[in-house]
N, C-alpha and C. Protein backbone atom coordinates (compact mmCIF):
# COMPACT_ATOMS: atom_id res chain seq x y z
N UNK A 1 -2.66 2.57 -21.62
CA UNK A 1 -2.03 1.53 -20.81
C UNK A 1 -3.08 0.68 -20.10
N UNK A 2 -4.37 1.70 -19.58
CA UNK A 2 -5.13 0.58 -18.69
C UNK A 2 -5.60 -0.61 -19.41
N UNK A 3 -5.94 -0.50 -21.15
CA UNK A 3 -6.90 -0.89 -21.49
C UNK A 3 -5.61 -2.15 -21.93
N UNK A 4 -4.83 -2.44 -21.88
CA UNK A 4 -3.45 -3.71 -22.32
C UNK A 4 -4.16 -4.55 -20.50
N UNK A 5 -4.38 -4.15 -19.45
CA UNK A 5 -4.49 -4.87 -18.07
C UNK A 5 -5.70 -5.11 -18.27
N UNK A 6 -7.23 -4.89 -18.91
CA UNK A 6 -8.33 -4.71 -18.76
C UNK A 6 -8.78 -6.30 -18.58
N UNK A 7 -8.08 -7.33 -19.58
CA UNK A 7 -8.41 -8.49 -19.77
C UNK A 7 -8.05 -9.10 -18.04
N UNK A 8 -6.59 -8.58 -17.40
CA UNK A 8 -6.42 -9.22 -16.33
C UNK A 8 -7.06 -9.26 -15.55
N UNK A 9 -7.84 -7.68 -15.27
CA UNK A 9 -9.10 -7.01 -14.12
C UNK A 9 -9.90 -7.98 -14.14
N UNK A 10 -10.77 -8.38 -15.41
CA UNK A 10 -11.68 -9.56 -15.72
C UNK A 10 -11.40 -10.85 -14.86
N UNK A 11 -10.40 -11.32 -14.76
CA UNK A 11 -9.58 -12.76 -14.43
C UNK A 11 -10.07 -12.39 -12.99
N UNK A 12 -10.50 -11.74 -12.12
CA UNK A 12 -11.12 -11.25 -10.99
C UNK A 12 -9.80 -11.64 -9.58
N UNK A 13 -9.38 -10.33 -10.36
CA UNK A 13 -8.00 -9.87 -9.25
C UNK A 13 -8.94 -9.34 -7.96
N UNK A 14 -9.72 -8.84 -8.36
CA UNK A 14 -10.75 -8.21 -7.37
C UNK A 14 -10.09 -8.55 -5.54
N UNK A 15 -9.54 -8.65 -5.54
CA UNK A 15 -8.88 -9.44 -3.94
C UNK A 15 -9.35 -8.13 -2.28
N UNK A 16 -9.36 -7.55 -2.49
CA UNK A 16 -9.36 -6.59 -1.17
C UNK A 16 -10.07 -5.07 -1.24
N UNK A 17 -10.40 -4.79 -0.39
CA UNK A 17 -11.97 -3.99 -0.20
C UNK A 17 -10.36 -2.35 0.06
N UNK A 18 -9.80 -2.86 1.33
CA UNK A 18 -9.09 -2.16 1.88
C UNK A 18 -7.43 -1.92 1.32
N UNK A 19 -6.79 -0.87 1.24
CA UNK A 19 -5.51 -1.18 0.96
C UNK A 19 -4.82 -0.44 2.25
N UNK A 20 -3.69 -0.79 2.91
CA UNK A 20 -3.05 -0.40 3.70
C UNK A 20 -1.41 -0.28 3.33
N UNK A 21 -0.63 1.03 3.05
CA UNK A 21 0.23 1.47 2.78
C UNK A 21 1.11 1.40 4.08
N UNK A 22 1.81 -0.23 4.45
CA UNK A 22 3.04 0.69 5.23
C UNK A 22 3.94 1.49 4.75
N UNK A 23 4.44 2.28 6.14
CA UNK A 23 6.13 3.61 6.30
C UNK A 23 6.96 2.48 6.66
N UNK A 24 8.06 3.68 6.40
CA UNK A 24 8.99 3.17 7.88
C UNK A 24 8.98 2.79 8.59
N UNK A 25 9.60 1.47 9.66
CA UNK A 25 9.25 0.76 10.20
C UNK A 25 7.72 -0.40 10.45
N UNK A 26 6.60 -0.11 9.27
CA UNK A 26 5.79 -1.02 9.26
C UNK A 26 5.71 -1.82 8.10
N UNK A 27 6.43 -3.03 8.33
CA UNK A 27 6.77 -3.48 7.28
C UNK A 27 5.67 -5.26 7.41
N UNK A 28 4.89 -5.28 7.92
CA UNK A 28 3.80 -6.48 8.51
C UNK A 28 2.62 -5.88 9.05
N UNK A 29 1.71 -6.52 8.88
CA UNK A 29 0.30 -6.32 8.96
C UNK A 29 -0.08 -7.16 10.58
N UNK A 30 0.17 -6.61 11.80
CA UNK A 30 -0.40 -7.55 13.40
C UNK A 30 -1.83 -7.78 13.17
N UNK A 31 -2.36 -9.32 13.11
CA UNK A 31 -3.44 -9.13 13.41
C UNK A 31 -4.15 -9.65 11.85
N UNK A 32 -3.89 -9.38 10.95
CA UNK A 32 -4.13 -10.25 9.32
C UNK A 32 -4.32 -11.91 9.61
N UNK A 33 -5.47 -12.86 9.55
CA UNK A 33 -5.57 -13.52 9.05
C UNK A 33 -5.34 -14.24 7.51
N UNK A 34 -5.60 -15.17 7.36
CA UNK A 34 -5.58 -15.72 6.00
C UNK A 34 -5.34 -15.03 5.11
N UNK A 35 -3.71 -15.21 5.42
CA UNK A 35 -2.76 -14.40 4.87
C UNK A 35 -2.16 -14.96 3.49
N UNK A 36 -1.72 -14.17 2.74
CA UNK A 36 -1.62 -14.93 1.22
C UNK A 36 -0.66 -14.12 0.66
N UNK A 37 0.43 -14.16 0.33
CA UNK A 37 1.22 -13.07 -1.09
C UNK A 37 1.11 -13.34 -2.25
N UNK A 38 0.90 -11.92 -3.19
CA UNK A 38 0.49 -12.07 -4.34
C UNK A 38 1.47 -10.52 -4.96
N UNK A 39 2.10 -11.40 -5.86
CA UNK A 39 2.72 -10.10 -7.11
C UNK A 39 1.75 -9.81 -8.15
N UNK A 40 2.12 -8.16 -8.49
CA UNK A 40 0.79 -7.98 -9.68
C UNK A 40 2.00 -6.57 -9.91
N UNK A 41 1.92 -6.83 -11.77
CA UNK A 41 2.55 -5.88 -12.56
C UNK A 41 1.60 -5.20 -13.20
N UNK A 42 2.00 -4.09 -13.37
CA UNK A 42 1.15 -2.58 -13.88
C UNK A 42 1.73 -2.28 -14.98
N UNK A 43 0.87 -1.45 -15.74
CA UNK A 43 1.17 -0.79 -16.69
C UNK A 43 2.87 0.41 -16.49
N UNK A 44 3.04 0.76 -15.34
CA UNK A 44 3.62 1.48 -14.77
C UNK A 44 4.60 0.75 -14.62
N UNK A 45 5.45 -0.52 -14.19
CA UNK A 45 6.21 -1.43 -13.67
C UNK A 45 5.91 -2.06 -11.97
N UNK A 46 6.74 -3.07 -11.82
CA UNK A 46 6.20 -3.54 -10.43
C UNK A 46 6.20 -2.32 -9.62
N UNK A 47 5.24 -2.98 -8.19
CA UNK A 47 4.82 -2.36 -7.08
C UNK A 47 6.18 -1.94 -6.08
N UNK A 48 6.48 -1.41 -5.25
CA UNK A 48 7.50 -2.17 -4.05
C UNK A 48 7.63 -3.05 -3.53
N UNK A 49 6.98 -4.29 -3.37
CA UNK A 49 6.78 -5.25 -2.92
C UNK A 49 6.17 -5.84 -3.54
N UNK A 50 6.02 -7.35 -3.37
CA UNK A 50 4.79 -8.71 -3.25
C UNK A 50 3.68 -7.71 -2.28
N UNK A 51 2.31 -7.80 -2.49
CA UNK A 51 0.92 -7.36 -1.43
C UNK A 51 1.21 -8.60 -0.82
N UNK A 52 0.89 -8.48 0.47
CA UNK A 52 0.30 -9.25 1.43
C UNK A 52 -1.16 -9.03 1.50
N UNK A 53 -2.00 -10.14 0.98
CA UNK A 53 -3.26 -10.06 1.62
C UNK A 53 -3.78 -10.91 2.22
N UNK A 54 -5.20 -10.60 3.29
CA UNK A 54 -5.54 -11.23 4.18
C UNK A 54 -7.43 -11.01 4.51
N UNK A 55 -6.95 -11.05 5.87
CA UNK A 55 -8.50 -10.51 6.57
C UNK A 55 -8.12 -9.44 7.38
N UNK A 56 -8.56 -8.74 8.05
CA UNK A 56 -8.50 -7.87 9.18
C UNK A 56 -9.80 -7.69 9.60
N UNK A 57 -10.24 -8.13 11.02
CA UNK A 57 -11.76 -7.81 11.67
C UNK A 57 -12.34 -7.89 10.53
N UNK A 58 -12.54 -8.80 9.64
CA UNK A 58 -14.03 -9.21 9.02
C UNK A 58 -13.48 -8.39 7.07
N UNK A 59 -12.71 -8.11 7.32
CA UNK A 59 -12.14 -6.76 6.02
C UNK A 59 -11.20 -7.59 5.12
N UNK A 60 -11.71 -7.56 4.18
CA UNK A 60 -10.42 -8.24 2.85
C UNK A 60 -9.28 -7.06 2.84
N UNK A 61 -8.17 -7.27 3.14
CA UNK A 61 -6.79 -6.34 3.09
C UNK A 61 -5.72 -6.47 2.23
N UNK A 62 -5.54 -5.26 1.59
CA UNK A 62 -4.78 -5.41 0.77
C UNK A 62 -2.89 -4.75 1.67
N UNK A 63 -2.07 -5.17 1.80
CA UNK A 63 -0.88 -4.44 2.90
C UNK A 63 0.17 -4.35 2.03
N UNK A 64 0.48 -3.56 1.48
CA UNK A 64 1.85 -2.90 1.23
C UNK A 64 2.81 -2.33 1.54
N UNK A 65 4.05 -2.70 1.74
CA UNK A 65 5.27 -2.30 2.64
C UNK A 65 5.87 -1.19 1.61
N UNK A 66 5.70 -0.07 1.69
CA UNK A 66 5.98 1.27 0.53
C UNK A 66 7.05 1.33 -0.07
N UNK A 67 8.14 0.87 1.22
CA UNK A 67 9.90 1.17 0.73
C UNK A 67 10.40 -0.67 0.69
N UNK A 68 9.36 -1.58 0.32
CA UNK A 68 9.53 -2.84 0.57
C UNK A 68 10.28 -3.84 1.86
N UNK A 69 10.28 -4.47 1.69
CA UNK A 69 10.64 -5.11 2.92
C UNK A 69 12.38 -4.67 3.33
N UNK A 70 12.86 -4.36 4.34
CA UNK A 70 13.67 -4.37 4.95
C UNK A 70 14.39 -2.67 4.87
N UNK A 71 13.26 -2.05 3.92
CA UNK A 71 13.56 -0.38 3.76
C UNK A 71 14.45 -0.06 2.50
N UNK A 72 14.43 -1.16 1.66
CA UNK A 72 15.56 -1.03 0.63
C UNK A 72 15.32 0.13 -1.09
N UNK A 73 14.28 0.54 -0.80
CA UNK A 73 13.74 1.42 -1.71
C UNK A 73 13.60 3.01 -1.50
N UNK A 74 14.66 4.12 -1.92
CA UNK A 74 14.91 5.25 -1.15
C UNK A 74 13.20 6.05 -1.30
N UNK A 75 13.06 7.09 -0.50
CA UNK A 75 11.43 7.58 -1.20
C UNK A 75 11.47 8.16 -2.38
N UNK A 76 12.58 9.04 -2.71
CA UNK A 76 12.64 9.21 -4.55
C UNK A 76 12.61 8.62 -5.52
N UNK A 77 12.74 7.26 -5.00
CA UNK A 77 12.97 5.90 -5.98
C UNK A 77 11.13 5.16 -5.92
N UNK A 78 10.68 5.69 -5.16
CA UNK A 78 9.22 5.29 -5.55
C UNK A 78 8.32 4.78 -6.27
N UNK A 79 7.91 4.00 -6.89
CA UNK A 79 7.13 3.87 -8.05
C UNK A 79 5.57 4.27 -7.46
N UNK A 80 5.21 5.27 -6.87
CA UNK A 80 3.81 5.51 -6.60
C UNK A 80 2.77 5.12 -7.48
N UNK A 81 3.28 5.38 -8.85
CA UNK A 81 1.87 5.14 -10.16
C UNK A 81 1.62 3.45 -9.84
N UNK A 82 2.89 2.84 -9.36
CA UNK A 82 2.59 1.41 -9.64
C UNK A 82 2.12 1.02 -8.60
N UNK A 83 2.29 1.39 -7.41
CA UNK A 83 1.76 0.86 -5.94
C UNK A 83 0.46 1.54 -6.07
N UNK A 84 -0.15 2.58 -6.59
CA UNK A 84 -1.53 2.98 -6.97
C UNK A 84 -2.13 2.06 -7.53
N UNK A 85 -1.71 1.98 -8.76
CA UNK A 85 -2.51 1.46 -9.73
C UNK A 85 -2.99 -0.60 -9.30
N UNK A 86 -1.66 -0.65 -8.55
CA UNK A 86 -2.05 -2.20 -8.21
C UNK A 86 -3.19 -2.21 -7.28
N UNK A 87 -2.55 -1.90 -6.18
CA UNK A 87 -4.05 -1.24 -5.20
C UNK A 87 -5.81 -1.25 -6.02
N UNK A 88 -5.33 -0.66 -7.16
CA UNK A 88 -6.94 -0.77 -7.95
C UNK A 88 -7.13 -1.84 -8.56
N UNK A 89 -6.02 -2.60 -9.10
CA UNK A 89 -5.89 -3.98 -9.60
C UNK A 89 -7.38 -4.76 -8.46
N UNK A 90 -6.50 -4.64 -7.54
CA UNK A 90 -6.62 -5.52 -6.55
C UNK A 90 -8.24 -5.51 -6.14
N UNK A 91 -8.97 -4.16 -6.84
CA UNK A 91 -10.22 -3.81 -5.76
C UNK A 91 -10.16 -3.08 -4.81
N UNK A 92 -9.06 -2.25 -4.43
CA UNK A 92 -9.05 -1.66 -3.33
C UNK A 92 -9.92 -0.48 -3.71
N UNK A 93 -11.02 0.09 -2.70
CA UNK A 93 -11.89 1.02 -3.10
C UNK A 93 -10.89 2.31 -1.80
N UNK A 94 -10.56 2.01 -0.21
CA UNK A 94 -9.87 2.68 0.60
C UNK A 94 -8.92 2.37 0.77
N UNK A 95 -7.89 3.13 1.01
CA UNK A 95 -6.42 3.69 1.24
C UNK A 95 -6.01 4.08 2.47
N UNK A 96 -5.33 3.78 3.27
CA UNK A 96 -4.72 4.16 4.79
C UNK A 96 -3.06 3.88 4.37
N UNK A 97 -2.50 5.04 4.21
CA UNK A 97 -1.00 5.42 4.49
C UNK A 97 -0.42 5.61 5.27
N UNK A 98 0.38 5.02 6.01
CA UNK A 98 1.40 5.15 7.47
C UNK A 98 2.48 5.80 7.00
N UNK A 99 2.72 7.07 7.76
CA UNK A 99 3.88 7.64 7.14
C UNK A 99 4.49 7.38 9.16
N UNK A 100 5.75 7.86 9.05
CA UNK A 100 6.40 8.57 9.93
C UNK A 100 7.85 9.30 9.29
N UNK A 101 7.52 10.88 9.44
CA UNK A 101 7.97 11.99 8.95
C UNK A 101 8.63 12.63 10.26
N UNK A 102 9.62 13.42 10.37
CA UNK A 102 9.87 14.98 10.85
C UNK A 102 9.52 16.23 10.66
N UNK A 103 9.63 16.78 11.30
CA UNK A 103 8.74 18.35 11.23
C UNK A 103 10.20 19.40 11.75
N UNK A 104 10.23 20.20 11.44
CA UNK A 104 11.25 22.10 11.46
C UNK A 104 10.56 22.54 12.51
N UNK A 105 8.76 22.46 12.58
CA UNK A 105 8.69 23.75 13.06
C UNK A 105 8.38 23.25 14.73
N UNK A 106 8.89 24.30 15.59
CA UNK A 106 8.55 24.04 17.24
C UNK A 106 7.54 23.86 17.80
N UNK A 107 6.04 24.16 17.05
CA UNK A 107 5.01 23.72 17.79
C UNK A 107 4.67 22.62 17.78
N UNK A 108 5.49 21.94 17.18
CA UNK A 108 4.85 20.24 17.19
C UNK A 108 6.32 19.42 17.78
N UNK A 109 5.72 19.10 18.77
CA UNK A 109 6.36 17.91 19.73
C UNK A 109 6.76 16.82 19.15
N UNK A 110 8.29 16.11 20.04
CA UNK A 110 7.89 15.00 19.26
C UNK A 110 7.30 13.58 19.75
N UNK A 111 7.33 13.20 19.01
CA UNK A 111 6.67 11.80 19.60
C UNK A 111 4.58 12.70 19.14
N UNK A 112 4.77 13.38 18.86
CA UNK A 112 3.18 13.66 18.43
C UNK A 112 2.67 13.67 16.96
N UNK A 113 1.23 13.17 17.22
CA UNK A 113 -0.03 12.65 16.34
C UNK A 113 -0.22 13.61 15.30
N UNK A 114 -0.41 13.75 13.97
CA UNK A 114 -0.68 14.42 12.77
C UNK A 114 -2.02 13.94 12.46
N UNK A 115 -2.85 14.40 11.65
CA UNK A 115 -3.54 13.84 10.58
C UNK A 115 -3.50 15.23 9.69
N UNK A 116 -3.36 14.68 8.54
CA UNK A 116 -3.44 15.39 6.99
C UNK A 116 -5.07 15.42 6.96
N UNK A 117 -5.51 17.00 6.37
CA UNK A 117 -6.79 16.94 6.02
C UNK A 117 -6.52 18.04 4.12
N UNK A 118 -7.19 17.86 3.41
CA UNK A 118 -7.76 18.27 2.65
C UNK A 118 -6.85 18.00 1.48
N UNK A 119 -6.73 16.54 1.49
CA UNK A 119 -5.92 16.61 0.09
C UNK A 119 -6.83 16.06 -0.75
């Protein structure tokens, strides 16, 4: 499949250093300059969205709204391979995912801070 997009990579999609995965409720990038939307199809099928890209503090950004704009995409309904693979379209070398999840178990408060380590 990659090698059918290889000619497009060339055409220098190259657009953004950074990719930023909104959740739930982050569906806009505060703070993005020279801001631009751009659709890009994958081997996989479209992304969830049009990318928004921009600047951020000096940073080419790539912003993706995960469940697309207005939340209309359930999370089982996902196309992850395709919101991946565009992301690399694009040049994105880093990844920042905004989730907001629930938790079962009682030691974690709510309204409190996670970070995922060792995946």
């Amino acid at each position: 499949m990659r090698a059918a997009f290889a000619e497009e990579e060339q055409k220098g999609l190259k657009k953004a250093e950074i990719g930023i995965i909104g959740g739930s409720g982050l569906y806009a990038m505060p703070g993005l300059t020279k801001v631009r939307e751009e659709r890009v199809t994958t081997p996989f099928g479209d992304p969830s969205e049009a990318f928004i890209l921009g600047e951020l503090e000096g940073r080419s950004v790539a912003f993706l709204a995960r469940h697309g704009r207005g939340h209309r995409i359930l999370p089982s309904e996902l196309n992850f391979r395709a919101n991946l693979f565009a992301m690399k379209m694009l040049g994105v070398e880093r990844i920042l995912s905004v989730s907001a999840v629930g938790s079962l178990k009682e030691g974690l408060r709510v309204g409190g801070f996670r970070l995922q380590e060792g995946l």
